[in-house]
Protein backbone atom coordinates (compact mmCIF):
# COMPACT_ATOMS: atom_id res chain seq x y z
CA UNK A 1 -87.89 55.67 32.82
CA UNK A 2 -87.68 52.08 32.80
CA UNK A 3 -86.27 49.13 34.61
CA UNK A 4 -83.09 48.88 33.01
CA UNK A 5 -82.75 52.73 33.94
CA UNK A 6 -83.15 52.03 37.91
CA UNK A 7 -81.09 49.65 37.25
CA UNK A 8 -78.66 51.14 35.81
CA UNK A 9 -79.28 54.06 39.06
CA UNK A 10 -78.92 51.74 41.65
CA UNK A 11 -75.48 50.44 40.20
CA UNK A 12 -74.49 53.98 40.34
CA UNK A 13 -75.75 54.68 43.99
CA UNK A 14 -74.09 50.87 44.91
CA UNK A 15 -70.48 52.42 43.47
CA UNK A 16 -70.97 55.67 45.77
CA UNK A 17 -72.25 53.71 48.50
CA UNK A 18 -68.60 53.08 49.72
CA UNK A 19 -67.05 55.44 52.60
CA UNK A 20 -63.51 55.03 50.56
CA UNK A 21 -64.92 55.89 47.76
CA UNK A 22 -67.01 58.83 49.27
CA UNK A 23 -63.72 59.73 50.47
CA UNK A 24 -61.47 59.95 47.47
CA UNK A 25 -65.22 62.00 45.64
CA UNK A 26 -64.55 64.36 48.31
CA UNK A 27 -61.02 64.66 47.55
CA UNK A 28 -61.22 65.00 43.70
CA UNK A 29 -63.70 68.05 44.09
CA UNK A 30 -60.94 70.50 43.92
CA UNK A 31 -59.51 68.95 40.29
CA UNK A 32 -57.79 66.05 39.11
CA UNK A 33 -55.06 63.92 41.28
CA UNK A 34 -53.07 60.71 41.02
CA UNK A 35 -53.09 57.83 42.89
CA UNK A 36 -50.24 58.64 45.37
CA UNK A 37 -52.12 62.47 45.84
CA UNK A 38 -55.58 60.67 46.59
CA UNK A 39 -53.58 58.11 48.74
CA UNK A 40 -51.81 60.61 50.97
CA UNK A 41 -54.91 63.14 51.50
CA UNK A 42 -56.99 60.39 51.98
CA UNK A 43 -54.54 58.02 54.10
CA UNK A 44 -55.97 54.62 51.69
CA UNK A 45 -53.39 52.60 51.01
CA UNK A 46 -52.61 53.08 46.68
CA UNK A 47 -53.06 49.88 46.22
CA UNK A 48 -56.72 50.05 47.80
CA UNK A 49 -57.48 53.46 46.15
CA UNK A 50 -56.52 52.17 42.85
CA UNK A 51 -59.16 49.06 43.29
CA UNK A 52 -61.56 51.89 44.33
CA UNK A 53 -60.55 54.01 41.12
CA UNK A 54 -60.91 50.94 38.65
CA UNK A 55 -64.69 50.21 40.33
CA UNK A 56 -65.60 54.27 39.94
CA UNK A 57 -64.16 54.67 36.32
CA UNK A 58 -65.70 51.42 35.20
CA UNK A 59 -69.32 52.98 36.46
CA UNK A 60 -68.09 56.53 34.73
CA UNK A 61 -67.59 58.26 38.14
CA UNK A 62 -64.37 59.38 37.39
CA UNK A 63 -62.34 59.89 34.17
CA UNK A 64 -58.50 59.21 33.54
CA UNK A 65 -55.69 61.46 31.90
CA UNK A 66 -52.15 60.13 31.00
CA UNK A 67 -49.57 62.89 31.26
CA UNK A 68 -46.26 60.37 31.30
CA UNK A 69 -46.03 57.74 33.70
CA UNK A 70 -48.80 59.44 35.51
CA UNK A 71 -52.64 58.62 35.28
CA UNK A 72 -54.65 61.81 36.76
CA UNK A 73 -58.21 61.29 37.94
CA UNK A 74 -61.06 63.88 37.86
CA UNK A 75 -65.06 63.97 38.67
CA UNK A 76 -66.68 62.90 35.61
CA UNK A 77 -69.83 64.78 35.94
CA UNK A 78 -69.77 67.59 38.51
CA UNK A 79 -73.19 66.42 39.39
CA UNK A 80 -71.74 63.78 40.91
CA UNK A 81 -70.22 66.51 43.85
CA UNK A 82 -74.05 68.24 43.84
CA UNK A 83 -75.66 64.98 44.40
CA UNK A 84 -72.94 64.30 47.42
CA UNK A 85 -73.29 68.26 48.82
CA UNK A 86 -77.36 67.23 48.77
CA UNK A 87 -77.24 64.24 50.76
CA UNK A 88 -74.68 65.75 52.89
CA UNK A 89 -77.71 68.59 53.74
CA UNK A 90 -80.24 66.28 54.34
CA UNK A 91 -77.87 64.57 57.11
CA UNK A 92 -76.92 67.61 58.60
CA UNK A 93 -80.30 68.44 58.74
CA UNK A 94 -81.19 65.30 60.06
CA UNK A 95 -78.77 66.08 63.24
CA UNK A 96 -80.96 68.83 64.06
């Protein structure tokens, strides 16, 4: 590993270091959604989760699928969930 790999880590970690954006990871768990399903489980306004959604696909947290007038948006790597149910532990934990 070299610089331009921690680098390219913390970039990563700075995209999921967003509570919106943890939010709308949380909600995409399940399987793929569009903007107006992410905006009403979440309660973010669209045009909000679609600023989030351009930052997390241009970092490759999420993917896209067109299906008509309709973009659907899915985990890109389901490590992405086991790296959020980890830190997730280690908070609970942390509670005691």
């Amino acid at each position: 590993m070299d610089a331009e790999f921690f680098c390219r880590h913390s970039e990563m970690c700075k995209t999921l270091a967003n509570d919106k954006r943890q939010m709308i990871l949380a909600t995409l768990r399940d399987g793929e959604l569009s903007v107006g399903d992410i905006s009403e489980r979440t309660g973010i306004p669209q045009a909000n989760v679609s600023q989030h959604l351009a930052k997390m696909r241009a970092a490759g947290v999420v993917t896209t699928r067109r299906e008509g007038t309709f973009i659907y948006y899915a985990i890109a790597n389901p490590k992405l969930i086991q790296a959020f149910d980890l830190i997730t532990e280690v908070m609970k934990e942390q509670r005691g």
